[in-house]
Protein backbone atom coordinates (compact mmCIF):
# COMPACT_ATOMS: atom_id res chain seq x y z
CA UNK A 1 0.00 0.00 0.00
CA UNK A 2 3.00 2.15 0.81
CA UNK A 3 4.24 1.98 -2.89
CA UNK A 4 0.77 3.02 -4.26
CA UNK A 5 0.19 5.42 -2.10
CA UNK A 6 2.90 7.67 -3.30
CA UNK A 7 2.27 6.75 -7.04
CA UNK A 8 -0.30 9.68 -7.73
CA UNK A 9 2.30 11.87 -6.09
CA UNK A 10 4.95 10.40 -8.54
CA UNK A 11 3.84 11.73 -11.55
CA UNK A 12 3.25 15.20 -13.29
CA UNK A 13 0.92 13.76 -15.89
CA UNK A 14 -2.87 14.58 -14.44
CA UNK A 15 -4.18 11.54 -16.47
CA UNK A 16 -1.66 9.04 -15.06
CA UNK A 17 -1.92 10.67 -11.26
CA UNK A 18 -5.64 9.54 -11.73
CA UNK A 19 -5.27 6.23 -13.09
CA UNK A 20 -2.68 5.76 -10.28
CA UNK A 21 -5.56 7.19 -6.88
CA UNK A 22 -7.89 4.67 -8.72
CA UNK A 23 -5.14 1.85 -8.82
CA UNK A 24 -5.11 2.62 -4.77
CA UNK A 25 -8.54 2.87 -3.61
CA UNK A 26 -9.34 0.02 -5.72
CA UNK A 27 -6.68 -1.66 -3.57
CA UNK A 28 -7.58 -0.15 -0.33
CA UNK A 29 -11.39 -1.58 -0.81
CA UNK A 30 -9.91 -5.15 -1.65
CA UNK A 31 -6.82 -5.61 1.04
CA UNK A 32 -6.28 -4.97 4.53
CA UNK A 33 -2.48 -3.78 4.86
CA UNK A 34 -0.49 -5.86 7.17
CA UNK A 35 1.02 -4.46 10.07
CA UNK A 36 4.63 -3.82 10.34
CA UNK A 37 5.61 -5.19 14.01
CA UNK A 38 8.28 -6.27 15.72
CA UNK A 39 7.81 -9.95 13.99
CA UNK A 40 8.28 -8.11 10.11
CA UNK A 41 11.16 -6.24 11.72
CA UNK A 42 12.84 -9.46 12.79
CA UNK A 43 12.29 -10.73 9.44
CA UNK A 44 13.69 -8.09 8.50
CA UNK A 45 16.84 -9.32 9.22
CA UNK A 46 16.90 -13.00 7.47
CA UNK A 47 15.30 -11.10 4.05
CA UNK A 48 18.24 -8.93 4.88
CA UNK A 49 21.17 -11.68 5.40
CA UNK A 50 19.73 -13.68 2.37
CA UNK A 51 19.67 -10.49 -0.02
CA UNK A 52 23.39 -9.58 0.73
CA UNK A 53 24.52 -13.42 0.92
CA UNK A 54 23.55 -13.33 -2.82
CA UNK A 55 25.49 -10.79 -3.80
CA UNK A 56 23.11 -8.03 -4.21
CA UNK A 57 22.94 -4.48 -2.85
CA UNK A 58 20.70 -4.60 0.37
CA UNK A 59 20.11 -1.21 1.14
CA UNK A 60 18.98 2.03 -0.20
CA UNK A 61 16.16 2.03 -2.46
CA UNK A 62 15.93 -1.80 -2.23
CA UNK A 63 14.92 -1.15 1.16
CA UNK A 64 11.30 -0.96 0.89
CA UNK A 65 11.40 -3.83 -1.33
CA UNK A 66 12.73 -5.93 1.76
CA UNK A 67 10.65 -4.42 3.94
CA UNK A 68 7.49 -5.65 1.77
CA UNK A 69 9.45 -9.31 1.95
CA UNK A 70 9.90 -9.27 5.48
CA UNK A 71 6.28 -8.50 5.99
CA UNK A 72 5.42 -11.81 3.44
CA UNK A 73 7.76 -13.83 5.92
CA UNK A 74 6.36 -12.78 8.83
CA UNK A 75 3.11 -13.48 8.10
CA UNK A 76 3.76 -16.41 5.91
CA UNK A 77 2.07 -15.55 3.09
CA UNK A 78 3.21 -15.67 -0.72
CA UNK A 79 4.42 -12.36 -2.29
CA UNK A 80 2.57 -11.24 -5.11
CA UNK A 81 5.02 -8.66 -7.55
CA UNK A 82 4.91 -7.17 -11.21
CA UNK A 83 8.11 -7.22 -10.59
CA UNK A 84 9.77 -10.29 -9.43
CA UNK A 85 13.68 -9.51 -9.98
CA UNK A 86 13.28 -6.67 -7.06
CA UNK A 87 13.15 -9.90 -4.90
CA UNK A 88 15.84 -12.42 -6.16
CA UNK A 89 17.88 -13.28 -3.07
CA UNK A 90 14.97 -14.12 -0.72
CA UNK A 91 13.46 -17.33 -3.15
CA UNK A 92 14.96 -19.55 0.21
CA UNK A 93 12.92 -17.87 2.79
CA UNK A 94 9.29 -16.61 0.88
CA UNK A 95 7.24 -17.58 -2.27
CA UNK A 96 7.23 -14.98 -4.61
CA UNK A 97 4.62 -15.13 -7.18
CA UNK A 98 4.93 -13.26 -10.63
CA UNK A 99 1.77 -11.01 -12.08
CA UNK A 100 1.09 -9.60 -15.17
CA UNK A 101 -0.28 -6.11 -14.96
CA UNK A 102 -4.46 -5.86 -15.95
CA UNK A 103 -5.09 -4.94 -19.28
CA UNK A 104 -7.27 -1.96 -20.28
């Protein structure tokens, strides 16, 4: 929810700023956003471990990325992504499951 939330902010283009507000209230009707507690912030640490034990970069603006994986682990639930190569490094500890965008 984090990520969409700043999408209509992200963008100049008054067409694409409203596509993006419907994108999150259509998502904020359908989900209930998880909690980030003390149990995503010591998975934090293992998404963490297993990102930088593969070689890749583990902070900066990956960071929110791991912070969504973390919050998969902890509740131990799959992780649904458009884009699945933000999460290579944590295949060990969560079940990351590739979507296609909708079509139009």
């Amino acid at each position: 929810m984090v990520e969409l939330a700043a999408g209509p902010h992200a963008t100049a283009d008054p067409q694409e700023r409203a596509r993006r507000q419907d994108r999150l209230q259509r998502a904020e009707a359908t989900f209930e956003p998880l909690a980030v507690d003390a149990a995503v912030a010591r998975a934090y640490g293992r998404i963490y471990a297993a990102v930088a034990g593969s070689g890749r970069k583990a902070r900066g603006a990956r960071s929110l990325d791991l912070l969504i994986a973390a919050t998969a682990l902890a509740s131990g639930l799959p992780l649904y992504t458009r884009n699945p190569d933000d999460f290579r490094g944590t295949e060990s500890l969560i079940d990351i499951v590739a979507v296609q965008p909708a079509t139009r």
